[in-house]
N, C-alpha and C. Protein backbone atom coordinates (compact mmCIF):
# COMPACT_ATOMS: atom_id res chain seq x y z
N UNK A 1 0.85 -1.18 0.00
CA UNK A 1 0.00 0.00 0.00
C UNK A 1 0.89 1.24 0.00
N UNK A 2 0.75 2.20 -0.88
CA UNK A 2 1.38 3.24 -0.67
C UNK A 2 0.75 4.59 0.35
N UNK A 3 1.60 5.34 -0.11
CA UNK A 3 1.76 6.52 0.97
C UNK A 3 0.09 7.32 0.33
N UNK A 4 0.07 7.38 -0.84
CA UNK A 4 -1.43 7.70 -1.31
C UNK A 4 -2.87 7.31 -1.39
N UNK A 5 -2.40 6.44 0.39
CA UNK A 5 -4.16 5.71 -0.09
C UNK A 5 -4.82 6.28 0.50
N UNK A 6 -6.36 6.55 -0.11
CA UNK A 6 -7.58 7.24 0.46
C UNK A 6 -7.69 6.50 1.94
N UNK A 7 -8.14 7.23 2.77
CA UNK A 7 -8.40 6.74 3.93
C UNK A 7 -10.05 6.63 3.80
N UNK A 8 -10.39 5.50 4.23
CA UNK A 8 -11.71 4.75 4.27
C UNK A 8 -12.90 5.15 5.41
N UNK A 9 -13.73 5.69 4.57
CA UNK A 9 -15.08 6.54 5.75
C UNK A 9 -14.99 5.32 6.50
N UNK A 10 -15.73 5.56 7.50
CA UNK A 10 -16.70 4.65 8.49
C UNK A 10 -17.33 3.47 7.87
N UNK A 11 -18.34 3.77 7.15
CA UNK A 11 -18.72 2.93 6.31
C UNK A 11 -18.17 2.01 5.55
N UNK A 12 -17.19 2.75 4.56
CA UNK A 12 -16.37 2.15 3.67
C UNK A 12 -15.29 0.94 4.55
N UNK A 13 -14.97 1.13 5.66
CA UNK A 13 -14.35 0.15 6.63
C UNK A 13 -14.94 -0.77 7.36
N UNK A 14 -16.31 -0.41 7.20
CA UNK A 14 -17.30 -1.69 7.94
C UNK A 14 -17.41 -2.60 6.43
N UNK A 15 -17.29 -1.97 4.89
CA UNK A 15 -17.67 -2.58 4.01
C UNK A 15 -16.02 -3.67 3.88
N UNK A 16 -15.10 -2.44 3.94
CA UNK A 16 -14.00 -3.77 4.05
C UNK A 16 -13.38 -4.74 4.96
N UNK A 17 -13.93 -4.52 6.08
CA UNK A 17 -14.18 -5.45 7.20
C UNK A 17 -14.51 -6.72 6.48
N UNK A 18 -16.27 -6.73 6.24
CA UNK A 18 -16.73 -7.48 5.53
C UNK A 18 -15.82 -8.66 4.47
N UNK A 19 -15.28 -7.33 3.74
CA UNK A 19 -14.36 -8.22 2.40
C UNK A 19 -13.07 -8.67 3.03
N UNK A 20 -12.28 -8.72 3.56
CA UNK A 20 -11.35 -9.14 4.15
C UNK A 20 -11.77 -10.52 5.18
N UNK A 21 -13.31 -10.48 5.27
CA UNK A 21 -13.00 -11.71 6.52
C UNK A 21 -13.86 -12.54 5.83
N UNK A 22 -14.64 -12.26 4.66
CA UNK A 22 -15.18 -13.39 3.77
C UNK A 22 -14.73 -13.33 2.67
N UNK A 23 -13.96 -12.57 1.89
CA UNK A 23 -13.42 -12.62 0.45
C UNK A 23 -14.14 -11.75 -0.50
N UNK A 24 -14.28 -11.78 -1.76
CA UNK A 24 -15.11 -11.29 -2.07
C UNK A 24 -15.96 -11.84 -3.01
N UNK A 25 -17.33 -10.79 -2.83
CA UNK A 25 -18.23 -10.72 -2.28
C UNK A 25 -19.75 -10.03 -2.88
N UNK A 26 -20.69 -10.32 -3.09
CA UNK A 26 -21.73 -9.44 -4.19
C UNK A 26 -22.34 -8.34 -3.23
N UNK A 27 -22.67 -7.20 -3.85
CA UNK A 27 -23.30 -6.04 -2.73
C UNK A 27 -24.25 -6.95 -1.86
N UNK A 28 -25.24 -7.60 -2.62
CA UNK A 28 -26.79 -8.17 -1.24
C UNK A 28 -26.16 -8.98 -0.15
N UNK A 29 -24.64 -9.50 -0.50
CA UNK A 29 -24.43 -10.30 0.93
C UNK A 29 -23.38 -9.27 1.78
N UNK A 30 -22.70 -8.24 0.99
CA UNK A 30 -22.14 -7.19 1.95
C UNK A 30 -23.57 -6.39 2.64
N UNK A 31 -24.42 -6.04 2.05
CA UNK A 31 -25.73 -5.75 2.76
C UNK A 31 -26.22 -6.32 3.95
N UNK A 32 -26.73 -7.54 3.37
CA UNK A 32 -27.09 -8.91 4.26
C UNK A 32 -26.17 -8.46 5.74
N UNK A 33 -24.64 -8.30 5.54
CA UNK A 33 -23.89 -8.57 6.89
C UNK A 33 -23.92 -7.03 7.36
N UNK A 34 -23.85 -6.21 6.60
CA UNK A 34 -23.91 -5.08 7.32
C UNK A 34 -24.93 -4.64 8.30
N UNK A 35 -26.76 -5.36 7.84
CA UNK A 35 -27.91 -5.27 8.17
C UNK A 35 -27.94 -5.74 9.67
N UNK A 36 -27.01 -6.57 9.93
CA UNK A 36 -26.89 -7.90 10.88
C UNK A 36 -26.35 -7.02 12.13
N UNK A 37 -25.70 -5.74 12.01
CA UNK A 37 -24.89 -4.91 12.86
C UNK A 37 -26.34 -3.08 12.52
N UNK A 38 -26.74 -2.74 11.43
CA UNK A 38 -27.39 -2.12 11.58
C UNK A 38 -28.21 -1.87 10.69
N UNK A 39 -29.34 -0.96 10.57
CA UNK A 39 -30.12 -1.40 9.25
C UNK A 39 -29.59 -0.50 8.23
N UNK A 40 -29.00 -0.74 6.68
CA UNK A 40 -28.51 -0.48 6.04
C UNK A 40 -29.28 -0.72 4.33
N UNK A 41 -29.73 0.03 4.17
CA UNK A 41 -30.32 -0.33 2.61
C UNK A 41 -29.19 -0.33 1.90
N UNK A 42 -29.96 -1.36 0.38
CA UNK A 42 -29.51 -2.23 -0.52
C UNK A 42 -28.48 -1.02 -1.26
N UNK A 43 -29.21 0.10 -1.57
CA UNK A 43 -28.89 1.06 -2.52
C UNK A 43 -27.94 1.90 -1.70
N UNK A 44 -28.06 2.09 -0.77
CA UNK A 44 -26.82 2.94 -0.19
C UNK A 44 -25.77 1.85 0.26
N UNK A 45 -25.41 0.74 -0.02
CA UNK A 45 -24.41 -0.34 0.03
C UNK A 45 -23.83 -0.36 -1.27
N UNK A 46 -24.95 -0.06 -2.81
CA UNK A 46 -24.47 -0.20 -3.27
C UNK A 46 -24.03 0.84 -4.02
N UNK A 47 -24.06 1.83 -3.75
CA UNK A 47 -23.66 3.40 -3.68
C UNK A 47 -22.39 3.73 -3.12
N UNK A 48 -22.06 2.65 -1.77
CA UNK A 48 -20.77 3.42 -1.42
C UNK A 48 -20.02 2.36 -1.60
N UNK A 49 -20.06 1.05 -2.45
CA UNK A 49 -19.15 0.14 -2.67
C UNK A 49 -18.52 0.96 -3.88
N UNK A 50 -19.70 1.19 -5.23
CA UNK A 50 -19.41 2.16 -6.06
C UNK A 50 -18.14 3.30 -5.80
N UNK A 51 -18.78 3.91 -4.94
CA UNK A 51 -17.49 5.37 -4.51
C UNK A 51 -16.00 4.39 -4.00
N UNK A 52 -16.13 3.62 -3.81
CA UNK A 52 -14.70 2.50 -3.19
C UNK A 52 -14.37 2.06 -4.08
N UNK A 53 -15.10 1.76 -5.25
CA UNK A 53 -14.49 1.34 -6.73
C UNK A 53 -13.77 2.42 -7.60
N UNK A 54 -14.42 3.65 -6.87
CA UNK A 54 -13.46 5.01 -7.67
C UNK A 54 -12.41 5.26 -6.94
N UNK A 55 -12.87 5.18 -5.60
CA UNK A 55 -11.15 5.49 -4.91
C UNK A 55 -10.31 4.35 -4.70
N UNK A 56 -10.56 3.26 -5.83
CA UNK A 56 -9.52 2.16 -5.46
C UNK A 56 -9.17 1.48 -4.50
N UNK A 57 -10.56 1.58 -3.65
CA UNK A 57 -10.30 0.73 -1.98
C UNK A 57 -10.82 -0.91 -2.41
N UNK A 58 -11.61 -0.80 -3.96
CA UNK A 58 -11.64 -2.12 -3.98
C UNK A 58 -11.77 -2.45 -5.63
N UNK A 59 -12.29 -3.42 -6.13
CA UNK A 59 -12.16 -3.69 -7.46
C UNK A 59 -13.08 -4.65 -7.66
N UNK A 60 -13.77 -4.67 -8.80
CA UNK A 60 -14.87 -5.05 -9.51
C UNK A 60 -14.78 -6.31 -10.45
N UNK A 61 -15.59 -7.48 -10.32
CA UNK A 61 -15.38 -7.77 -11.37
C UNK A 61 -16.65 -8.02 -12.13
N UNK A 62 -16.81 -7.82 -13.48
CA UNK A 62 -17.77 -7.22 -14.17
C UNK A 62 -18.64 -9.00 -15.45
N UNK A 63 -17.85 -9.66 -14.79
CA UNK A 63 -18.07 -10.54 -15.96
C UNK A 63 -19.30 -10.99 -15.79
N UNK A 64 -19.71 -11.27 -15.06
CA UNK A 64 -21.34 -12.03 -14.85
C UNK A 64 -21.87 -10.84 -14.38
N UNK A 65 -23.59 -11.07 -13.94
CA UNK A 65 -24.50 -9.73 -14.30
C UNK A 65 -24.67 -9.73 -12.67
N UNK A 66 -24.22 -10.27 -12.28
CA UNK A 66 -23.81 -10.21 -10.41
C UNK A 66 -22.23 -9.27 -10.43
N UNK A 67 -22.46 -8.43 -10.14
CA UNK A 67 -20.52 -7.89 -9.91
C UNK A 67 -20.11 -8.32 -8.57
N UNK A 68 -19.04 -8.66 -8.32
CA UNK A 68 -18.55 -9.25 -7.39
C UNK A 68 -17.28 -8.21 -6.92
N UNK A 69 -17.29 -7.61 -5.70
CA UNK A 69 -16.62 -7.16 -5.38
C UNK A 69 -15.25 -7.58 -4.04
N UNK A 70 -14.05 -7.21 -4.30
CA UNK A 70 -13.05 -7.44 -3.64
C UNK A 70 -12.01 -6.37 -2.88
N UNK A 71 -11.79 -6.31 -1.86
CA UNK A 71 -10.85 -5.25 -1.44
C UNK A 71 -9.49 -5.65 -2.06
N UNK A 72 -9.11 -4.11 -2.13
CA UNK A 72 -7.77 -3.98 -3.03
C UNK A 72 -6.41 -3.77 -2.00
N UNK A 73 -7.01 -2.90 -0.95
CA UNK A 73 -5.86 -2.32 0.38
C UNK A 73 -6.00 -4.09 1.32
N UNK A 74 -5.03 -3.81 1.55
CA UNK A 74 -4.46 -4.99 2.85
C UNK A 74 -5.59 -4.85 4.08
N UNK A 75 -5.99 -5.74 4.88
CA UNK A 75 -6.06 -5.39 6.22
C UNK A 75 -5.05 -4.72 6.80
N UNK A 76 -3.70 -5.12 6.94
CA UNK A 76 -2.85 -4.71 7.85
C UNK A 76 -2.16 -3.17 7.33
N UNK A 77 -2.42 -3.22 6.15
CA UNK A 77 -2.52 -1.91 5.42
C UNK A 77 -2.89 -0.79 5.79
N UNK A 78 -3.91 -1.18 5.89
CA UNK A 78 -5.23 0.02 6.25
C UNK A 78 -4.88 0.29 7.66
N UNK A 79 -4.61 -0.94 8.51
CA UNK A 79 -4.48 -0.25 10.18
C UNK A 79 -3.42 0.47 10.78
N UNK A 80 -2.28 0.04 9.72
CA UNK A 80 -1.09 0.79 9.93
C UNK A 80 -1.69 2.25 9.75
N UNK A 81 -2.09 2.23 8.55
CA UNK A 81 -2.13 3.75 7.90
C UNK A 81 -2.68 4.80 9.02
N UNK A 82 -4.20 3.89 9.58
CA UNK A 82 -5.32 4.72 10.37
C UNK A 82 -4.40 4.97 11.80
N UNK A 83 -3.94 3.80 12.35
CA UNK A 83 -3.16 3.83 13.31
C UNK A 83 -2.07 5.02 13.36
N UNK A 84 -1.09 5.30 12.48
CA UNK A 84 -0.28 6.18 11.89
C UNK A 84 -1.04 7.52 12.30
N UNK A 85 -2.05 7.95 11.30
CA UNK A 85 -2.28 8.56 11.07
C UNK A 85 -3.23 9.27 12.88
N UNK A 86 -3.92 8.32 13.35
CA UNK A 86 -4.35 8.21 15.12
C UNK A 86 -3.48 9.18 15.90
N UNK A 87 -1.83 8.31 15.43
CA UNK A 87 -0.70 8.45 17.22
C UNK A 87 -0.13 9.68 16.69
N UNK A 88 -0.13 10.13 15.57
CA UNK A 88 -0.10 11.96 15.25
C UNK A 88 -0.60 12.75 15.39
N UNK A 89 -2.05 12.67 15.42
CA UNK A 89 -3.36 13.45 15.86
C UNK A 89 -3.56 13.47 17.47
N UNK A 90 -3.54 12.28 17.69
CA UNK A 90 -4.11 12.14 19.28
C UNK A 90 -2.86 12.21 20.23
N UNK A 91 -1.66 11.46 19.67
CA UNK A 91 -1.23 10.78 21.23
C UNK A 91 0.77 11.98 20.33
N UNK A 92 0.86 12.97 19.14
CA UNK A 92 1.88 13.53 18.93
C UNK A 92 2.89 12.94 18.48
N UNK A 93 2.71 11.53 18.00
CA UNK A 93 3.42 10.48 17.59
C UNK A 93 3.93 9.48 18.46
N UNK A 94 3.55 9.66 19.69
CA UNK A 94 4.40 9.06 20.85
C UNK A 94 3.64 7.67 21.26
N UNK A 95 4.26 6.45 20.55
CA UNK A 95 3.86 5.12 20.84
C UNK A 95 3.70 5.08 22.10
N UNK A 96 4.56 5.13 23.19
CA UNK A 96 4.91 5.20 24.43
C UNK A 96 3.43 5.85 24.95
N UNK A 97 2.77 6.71 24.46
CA UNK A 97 1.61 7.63 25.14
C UNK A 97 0.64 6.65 24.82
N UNK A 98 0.35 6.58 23.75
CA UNK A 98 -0.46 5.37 23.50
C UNK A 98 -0.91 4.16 24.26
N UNK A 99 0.29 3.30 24.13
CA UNK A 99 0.84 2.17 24.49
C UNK A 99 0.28 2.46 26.83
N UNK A 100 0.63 3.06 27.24
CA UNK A 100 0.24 3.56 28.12
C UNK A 100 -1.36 4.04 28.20
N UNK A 101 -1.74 4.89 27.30
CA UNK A 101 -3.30 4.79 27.70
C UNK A 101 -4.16 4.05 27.11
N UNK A 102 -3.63 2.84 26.62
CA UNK A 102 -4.37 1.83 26.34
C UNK A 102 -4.26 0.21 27.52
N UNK A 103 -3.09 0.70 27.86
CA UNK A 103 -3.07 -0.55 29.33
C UNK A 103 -3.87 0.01 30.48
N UNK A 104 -3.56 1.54 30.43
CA UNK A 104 -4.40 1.98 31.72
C UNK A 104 -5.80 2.01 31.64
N UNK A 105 -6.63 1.85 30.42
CA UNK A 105 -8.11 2.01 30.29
C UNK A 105 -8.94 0.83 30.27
N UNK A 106 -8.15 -0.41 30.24
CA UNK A 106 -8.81 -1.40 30.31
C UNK A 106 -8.04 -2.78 31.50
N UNK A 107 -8.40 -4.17 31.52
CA UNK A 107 -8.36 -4.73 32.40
C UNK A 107 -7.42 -5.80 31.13
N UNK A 108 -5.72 -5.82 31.68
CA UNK A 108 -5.18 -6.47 30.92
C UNK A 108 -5.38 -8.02 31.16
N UNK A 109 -5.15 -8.97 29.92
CA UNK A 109 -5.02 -10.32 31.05
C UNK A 109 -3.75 -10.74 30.76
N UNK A 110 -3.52 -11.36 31.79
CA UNK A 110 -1.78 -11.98 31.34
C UNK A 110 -1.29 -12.66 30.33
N UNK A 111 -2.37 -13.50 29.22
CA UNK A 111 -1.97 -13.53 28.11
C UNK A 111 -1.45 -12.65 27.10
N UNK A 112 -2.08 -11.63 27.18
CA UNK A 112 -1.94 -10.56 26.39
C UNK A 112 -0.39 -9.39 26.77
N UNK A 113 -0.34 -9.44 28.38
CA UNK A 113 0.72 -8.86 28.86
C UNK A 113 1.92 -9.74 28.64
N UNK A 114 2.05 -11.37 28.48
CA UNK A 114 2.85 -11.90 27.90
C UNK A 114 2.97 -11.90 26.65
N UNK A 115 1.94 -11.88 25.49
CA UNK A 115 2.50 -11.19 24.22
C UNK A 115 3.33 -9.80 24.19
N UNK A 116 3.21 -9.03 24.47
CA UNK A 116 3.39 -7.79 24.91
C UNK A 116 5.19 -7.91 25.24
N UNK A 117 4.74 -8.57 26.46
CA UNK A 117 6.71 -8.88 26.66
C UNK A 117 7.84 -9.59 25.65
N UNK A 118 6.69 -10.47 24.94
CA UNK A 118 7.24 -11.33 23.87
C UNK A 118 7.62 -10.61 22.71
N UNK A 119 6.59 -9.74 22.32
CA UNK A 119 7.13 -8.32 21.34
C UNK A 119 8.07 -7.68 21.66
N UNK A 120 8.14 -7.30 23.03
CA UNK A 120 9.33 -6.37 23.10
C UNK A 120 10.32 -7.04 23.40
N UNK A 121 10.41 -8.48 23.64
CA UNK A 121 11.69 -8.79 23.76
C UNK A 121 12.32 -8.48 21.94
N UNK A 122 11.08 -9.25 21.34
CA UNK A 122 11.60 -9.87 19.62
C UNK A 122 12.07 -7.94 19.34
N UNK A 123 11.27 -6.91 19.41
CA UNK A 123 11.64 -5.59 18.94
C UNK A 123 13.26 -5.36 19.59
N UNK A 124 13.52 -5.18 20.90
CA UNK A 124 14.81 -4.87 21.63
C UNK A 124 16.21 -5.48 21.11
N UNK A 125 15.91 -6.73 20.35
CA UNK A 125 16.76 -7.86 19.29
C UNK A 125 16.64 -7.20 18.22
N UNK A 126 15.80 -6.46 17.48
CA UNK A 126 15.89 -6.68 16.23
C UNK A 126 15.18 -6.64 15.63
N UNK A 127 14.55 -7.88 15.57
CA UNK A 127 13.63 -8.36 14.75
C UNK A 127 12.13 -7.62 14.30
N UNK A 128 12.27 -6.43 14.66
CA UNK A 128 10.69 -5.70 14.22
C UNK A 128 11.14 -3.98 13.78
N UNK A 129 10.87 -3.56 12.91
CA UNK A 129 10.86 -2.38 12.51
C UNK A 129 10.73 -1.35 13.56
């Protein structure tokens, strides 16, 4: 993913939610799942898959009279980017601020605080950007 990708409304990220965790996909069953979380008509699903086909968040394929749509950006793509784009706005770039008011706001469990240690050992080595 490059440095020029549209960042994805609200919507448009519940739609690639969708495509990333079932593949892709025809508008009535991105509908169908969206409906399942809130009520969402057919035509405004298939209105803003449309606008995601212009900004290249996803891609079309046109051969049968069903179009079938697919996301084009990564999952891990997209969260870097939003994430990125988050710890500049909110937290001044500072992982460390972050990283801190996200242990303090919730109830860690020790699985998770042992991943955590396990990352920073693998980062302190090396091994992570």
């Amino acid at each position: 993913m490059n440095n020029k990708i549209t960042k994805p409304t609200e919507a448009e990220l519940q739609i690639l939610q969708i495509l990333w965790q079932n593949g892709p996909s025809t508008v009535r069953f991105v509908n169908e799942k969206l409906n399942e979380e809130k009520k969402t008509g057919y035509t405004t699903s298939l209105k803003t898959m449309q606008i995601m086909f212009e900004k290249k968040l996803v891609k079309r394929n046109e051969e049968n009279k069903t179009h079938i749509y697919a996301a084009v950006v990564r999952e891990e793509d997209v969260q870097k980017h939003l994430l990125d784009k988050f710890l500049d706005s909110a937290f001044k770039g500072s992982a460390m601020k972050l990283v801190m008011q996200a242990l303090g706001n919730r109830k860690t469990s020790k699985k998770e605080l042992d991943e955590i240690r396990a990352l920073l050992d693998k980062i302190e080595k090396g091994g992570n950007k």
